[in-house]
C-alpha atoms as a PDB file:
ATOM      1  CA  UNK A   1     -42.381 -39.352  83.421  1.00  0.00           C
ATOM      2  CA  UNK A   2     -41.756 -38.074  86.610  1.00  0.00           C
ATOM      3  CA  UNK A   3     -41.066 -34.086  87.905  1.00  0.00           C
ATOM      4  CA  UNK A   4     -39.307 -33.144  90.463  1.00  0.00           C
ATOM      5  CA  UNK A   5     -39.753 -29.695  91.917  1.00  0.00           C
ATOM      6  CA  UNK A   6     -36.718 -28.624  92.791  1.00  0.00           C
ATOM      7  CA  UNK A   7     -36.999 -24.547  94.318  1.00  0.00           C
ATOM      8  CA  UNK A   8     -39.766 -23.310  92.035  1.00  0.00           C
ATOM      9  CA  UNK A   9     -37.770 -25.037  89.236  1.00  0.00           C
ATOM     10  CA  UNK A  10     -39.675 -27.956  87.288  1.00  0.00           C
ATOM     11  CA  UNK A  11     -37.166 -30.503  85.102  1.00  0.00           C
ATOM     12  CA  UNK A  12     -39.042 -33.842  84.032  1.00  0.00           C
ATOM     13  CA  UNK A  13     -37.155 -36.998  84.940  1.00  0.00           C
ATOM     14  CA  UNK A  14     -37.203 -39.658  82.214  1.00  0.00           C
ATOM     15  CA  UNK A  15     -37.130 -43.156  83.471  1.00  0.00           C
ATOM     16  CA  UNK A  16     -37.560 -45.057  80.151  1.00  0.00           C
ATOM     17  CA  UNK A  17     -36.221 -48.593  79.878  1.00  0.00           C
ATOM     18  CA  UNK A  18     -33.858 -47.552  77.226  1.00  0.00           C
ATOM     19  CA  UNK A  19     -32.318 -44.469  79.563  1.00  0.00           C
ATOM     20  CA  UNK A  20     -28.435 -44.910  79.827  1.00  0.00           C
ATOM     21  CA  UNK A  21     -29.201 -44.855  83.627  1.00  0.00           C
ATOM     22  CA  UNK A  22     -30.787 -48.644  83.604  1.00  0.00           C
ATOM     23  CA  UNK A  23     -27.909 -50.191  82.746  1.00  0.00           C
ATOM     24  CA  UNK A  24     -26.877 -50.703  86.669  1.00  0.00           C
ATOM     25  CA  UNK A  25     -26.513 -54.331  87.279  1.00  0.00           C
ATOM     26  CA  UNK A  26     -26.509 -53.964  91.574  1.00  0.00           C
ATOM     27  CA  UNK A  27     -28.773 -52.499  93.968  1.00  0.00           C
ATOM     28  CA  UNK A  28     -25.963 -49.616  95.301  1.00  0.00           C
ATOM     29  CA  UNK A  29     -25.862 -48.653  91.641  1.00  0.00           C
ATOM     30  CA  UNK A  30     -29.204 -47.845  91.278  1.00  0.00           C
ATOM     31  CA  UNK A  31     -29.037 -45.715  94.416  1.00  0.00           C
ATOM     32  CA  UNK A  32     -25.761 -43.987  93.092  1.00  0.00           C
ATOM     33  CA  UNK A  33     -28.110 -43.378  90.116  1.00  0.00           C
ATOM     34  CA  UNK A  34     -30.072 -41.405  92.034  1.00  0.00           C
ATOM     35  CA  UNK A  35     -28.308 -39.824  94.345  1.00  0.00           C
ATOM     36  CA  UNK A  36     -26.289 -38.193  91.012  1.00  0.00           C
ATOM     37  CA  UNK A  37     -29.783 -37.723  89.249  1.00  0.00           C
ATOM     38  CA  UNK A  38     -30.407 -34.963  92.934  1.00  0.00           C
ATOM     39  CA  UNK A  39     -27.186 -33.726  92.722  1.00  0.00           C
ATOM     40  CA  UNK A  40     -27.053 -32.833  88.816  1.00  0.00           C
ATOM     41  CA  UNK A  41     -30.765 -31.259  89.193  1.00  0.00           C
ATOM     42  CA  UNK A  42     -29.428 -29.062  92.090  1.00  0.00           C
ATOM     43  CA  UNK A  43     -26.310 -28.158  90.200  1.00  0.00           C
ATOM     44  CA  UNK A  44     -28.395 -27.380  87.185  1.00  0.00           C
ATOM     45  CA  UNK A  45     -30.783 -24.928  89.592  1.00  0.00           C
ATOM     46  CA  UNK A  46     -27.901 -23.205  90.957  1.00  0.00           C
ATOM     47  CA  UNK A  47     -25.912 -22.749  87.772  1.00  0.00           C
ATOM     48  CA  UNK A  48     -28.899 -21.215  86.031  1.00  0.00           C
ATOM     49  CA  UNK A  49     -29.699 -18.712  88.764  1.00  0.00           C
ATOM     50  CA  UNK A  50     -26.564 -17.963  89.200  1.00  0.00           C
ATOM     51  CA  UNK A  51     -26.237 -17.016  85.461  1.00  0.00           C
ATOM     52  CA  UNK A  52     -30.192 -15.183  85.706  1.00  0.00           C
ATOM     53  CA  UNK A  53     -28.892 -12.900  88.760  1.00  0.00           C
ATOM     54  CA  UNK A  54     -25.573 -12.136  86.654  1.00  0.00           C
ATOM     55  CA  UNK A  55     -27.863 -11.032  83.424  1.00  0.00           C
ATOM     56  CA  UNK A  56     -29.926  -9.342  85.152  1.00  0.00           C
ATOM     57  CA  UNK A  57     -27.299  -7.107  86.750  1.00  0.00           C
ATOM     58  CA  UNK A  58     -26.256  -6.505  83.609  1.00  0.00           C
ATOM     59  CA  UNK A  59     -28.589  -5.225  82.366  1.00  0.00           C
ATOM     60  CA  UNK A  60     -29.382  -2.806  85.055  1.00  0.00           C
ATOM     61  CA  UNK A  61     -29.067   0.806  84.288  1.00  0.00           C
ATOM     62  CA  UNK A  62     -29.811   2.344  87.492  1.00  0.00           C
ATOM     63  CA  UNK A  63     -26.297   3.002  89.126  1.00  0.00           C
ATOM     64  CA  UNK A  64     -28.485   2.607  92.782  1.00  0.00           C
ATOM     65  CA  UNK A  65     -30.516  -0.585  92.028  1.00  0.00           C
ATOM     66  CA  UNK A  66     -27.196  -2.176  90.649  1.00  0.00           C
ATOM     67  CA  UNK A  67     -25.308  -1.755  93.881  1.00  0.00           C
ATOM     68  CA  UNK A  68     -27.809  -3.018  95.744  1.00  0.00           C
ATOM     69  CA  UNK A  69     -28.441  -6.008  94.425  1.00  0.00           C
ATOM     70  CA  UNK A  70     -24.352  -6.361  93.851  1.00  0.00           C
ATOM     71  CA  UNK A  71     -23.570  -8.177  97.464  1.00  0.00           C
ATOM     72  CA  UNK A  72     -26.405 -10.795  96.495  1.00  0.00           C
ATOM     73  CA  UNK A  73     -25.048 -11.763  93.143  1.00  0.00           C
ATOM     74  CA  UNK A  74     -21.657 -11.948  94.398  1.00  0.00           C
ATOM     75  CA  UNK A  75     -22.734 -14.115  97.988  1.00  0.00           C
ATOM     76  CA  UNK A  76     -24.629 -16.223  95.010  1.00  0.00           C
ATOM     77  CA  UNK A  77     -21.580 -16.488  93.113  1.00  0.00           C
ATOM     78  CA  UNK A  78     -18.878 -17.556  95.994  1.00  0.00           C
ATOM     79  CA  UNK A  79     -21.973 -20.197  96.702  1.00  0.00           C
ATOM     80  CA  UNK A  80     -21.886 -22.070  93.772  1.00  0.00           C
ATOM     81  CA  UNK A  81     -17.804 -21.796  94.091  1.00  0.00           C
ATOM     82  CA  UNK A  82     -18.070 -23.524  97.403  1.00  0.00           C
ATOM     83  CA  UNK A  83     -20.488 -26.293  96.224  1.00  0.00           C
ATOM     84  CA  UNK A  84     -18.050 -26.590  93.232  1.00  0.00           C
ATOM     85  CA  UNK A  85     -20.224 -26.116  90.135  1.00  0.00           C
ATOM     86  CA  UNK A  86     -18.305 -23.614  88.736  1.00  0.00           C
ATOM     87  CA  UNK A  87     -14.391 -23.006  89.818  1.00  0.00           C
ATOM     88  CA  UNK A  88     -13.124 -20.538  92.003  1.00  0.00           C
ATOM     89  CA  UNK A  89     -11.335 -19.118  89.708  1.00  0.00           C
ATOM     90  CA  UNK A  90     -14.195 -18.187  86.867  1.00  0.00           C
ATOM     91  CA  UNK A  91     -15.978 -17.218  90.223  1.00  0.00           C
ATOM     92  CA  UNK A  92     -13.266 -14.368  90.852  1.00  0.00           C
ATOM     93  CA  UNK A  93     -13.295 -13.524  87.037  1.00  0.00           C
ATOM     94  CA  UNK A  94     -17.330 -13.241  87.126  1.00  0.00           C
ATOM     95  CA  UNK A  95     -16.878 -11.107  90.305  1.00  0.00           C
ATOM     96  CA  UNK A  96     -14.502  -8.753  89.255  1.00  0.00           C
ATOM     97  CA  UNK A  97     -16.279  -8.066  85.853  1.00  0.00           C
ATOM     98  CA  UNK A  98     -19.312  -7.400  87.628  1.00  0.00           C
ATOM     99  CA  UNK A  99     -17.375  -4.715  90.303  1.00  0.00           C
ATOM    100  CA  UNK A 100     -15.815  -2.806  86.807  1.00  0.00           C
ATOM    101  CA  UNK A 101     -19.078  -2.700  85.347  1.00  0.00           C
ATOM    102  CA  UNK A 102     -20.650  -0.871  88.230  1.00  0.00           C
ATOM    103  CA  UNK A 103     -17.492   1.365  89.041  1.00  0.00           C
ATOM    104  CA  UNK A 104     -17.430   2.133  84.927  1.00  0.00           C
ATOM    105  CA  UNK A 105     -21.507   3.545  85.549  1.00  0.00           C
ATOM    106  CA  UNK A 106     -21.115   5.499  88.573  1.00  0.00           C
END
């Protein structure tokens, strides 16, 4: 079993024989293997902070503290847009629910 630390973030890599990932039969494959291994570790990281900053604004009931941390959420948002883990279009959605919710509690 090995971790990779990935931005305070621990997820345990399983490299067992019988992993669907061992079934390359050349030696690019096995680099494609991990090269998507990074890339779906990274997406995972971002995704779930992404989703932690949105719940946590949320959740806010100060009216101040909520527009203060709203430019953050919302440069995090259009930054997992851009690196396409979510679409640009939920990204807008997520945005816009997040502006009504702090217009509706000021």
């Amino acid at each position: 079993m090995k971790k990779i630390v990935l931005l305070h973030l621990e997820f345990k890599e399983n490299k067992g024989k019988k992993n669907r990932e061992e079934m390359a039969n050349h030696k690019s494959q096995f680099k494609r293997i991990r090269q998507n291994e990074k890339r779906r570790l990274e997406n995972r990281y971002w995704g779930k902070t992404m989703r932690n900053s949105i719940k946590k604004l949320r959740n806010t009931h100060d009216v101040n503290e909520a527009k203060e941390s709203l430019p953050k959420v919302v440069s995090l948002i259009d930054k997992v847009a851009k690196k396409g883990i979510i679409h640009k279009n939920k990204a807008a959605n997520l945005k816009s629910g997040l502006m009504i919710k702090i217009n509706r509690m000021a």
